[in-house]
C-alpha atoms as a PDB file:
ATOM      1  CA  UNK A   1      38.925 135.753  48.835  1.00  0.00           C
ATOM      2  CA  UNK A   2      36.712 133.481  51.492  1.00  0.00           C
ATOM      3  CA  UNK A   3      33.541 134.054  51.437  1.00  0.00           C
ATOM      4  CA  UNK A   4      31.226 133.303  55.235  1.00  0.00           C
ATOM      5  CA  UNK A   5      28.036 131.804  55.319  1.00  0.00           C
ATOM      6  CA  UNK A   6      26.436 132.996  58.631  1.00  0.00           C
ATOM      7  CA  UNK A   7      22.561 131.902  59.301  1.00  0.00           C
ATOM      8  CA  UNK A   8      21.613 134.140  61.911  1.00  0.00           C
ATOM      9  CA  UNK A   9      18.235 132.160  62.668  1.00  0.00           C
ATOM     10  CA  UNK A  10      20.828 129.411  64.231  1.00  0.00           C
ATOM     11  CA  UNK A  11      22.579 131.454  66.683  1.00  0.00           C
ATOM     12  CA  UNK A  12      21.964 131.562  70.034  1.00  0.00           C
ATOM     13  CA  UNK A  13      19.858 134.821  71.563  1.00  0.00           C
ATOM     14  CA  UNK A  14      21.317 135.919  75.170  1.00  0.00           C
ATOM     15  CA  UNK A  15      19.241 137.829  77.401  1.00  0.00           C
ATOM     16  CA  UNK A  16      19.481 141.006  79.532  1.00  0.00           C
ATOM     17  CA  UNK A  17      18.142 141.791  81.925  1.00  0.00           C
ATOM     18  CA  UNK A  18      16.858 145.721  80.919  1.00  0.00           C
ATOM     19  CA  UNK A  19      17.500 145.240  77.106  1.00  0.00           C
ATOM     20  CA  UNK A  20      15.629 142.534  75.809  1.00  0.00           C
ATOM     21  CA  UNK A  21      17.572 139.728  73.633  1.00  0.00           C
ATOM     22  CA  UNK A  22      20.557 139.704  71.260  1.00  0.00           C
ATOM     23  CA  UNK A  23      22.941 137.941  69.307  1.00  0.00           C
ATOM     24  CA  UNK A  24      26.542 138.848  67.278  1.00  0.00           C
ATOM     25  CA  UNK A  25      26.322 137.970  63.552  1.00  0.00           C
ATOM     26  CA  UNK A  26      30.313 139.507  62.773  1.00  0.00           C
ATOM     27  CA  UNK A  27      32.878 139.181  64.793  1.00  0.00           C
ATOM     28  CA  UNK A  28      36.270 137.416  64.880  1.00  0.00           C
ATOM     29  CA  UNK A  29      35.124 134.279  65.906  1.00  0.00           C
ATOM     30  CA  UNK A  30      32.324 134.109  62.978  1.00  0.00           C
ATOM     31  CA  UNK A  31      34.312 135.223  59.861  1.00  0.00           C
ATOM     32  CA  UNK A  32      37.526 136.883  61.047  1.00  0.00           C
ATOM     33  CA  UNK A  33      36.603 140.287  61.278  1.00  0.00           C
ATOM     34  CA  UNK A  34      39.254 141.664  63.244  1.00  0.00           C
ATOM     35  CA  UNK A  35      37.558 145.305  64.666  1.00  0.00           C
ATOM     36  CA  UNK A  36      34.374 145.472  63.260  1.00  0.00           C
ATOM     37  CA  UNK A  37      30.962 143.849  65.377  1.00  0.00           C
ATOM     38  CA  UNK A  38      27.620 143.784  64.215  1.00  0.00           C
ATOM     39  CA  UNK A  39      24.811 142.361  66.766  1.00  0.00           C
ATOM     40  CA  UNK A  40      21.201 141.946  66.376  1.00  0.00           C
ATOM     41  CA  UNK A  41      19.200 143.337  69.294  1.00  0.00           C
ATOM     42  CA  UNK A  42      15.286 142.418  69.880  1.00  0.00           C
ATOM     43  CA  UNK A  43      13.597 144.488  72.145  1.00  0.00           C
ATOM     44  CA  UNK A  44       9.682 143.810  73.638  1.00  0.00           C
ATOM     45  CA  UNK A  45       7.298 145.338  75.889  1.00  0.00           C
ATOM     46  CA  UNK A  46       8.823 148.705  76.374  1.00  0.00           C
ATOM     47  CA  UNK A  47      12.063 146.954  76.987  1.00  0.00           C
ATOM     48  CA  UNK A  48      15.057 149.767  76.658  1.00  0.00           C
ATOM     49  CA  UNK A  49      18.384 150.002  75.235  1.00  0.00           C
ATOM     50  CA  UNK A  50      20.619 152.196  76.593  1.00  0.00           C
ATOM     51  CA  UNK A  51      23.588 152.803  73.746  1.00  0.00           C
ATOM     52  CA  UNK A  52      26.995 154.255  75.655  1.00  0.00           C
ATOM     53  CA  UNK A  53      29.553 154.859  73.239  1.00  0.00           C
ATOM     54  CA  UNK A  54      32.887 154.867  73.903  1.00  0.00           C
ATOM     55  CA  UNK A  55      36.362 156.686  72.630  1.00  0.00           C
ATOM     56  CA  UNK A  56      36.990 154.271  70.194  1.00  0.00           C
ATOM     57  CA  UNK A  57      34.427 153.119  68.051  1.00  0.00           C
ATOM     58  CA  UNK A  58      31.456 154.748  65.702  1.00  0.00           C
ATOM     59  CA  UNK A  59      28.292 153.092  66.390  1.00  0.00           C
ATOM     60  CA  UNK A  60      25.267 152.380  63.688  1.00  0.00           C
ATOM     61  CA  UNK A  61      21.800 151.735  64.823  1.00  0.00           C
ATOM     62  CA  UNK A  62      19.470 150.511  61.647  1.00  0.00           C
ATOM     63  CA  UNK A  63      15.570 149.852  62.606  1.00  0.00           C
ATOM     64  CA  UNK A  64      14.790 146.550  60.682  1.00  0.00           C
ATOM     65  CA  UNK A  65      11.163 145.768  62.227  1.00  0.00           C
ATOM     66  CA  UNK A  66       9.033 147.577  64.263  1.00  0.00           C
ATOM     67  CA  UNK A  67       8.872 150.858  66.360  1.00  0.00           C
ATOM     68  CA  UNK A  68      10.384 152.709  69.117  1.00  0.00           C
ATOM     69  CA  UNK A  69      11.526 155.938  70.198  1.00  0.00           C
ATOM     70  CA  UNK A  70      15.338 157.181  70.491  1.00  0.00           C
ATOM     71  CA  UNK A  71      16.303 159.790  73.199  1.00  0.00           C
ATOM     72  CA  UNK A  72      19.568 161.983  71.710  1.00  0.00           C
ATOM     73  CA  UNK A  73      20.642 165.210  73.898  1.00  0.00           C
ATOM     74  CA  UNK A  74      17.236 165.142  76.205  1.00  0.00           C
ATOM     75  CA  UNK A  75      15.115 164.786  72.309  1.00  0.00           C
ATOM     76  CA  UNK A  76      12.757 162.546  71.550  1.00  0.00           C
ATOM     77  CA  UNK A  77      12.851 161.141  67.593  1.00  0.00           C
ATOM     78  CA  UNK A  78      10.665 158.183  66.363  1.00  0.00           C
ATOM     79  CA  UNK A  79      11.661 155.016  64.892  1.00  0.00           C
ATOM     80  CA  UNK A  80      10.317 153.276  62.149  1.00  0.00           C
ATOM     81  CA  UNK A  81      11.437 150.588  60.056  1.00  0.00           C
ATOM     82  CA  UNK A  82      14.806 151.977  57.625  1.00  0.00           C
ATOM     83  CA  UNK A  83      15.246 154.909  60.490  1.00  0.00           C
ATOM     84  CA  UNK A  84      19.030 154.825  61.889  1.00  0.00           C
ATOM     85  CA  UNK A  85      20.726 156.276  64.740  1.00  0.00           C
ATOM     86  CA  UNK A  86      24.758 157.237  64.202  1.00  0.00           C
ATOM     87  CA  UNK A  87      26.726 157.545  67.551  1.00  0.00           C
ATOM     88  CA  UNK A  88      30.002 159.300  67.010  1.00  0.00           C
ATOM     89  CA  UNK A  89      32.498 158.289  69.841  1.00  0.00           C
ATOM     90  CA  UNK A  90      31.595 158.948  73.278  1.00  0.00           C
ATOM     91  CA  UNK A  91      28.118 159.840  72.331  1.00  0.00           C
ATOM     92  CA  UNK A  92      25.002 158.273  74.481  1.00  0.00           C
ATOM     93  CA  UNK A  93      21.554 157.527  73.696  1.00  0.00           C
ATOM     94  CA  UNK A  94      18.714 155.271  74.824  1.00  0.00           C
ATOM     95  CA  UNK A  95      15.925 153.303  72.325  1.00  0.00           C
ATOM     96  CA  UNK A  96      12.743 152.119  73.508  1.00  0.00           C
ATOM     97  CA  UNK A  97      10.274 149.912  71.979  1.00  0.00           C
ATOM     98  CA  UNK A  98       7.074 151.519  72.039  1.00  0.00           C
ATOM     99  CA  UNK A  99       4.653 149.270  68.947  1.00  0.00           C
ATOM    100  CA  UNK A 100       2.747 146.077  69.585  1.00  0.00           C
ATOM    101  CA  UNK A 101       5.400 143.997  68.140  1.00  0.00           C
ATOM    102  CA  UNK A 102       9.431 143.431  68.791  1.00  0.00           C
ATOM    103  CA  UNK A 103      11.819 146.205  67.778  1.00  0.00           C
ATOM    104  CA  UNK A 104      14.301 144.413  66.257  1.00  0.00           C
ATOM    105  CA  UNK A 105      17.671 146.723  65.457  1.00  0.00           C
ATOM    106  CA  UNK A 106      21.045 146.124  63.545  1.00  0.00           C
ATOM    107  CA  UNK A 107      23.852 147.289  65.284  1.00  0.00           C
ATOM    108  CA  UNK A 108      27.309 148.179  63.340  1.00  0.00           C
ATOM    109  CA  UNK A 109      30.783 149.028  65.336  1.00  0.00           C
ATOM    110  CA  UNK A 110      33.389 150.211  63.471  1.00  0.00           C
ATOM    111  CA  UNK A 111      36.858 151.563  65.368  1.00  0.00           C
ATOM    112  CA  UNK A 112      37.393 154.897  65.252  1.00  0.00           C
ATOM    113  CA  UNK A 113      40.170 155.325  62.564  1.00  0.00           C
ATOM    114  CA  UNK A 114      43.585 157.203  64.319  1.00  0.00           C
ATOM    115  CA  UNK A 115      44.378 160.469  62.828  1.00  0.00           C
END
């Protein structure tokens, strides 16, 4: 078994334009995961993240710092730190930071598993 070191203070940030910064922390190219991605997003100043899943993948959304608010089916639901949003396939959503400091999320795709 190999086991990864990955020191996500050293990789690089890339910026959107509506959806503030973030980086990947698992993918291929870091350890060899072969389906599964898992990004850190920072969002500031009522930046937005709009989350558009697709047919094949199950999407986790884990609030690690600060606070926004997620819109699911025309709802509004708060986010605090430990608060997650699960996206089955195809589902959409949009998170927006909405506290004085960053909203920093941790963002876990996993393939949809074939019946």
């Amino acid at each position: 078994m190999s086991v990864t070191i990955i020191n996500t203070n050293e990789l690089a940030r890339l910026k959107t334009s509506e959806s503030g910064e973030f980086t990947e922390i698992l993918n291929k190219a870091l350890c060899g995961a072969e389906r599964s991605v898992v990004t850190l997003h920072w969002l500031r100043d009522g930046e937005t993240l709009n989350l558009q899943g697709n047919s094949e993948t199950h999407e986790l959304y884990y609030v690690m710092e600060g606070e926004g608010i997620v819109t699911l089916n025309a709802n509004q639901h708060t986010l605090k730190k430990g608060a997650g949003v699960y996206l089955e396939p195809r589902d959409e959503a949009q998170i927006k930071q909405t506290a004085v400091t960053s909203l920093k999320l941790f963002h876990l795709s996993v393939p949809k598993i074939p019946s």
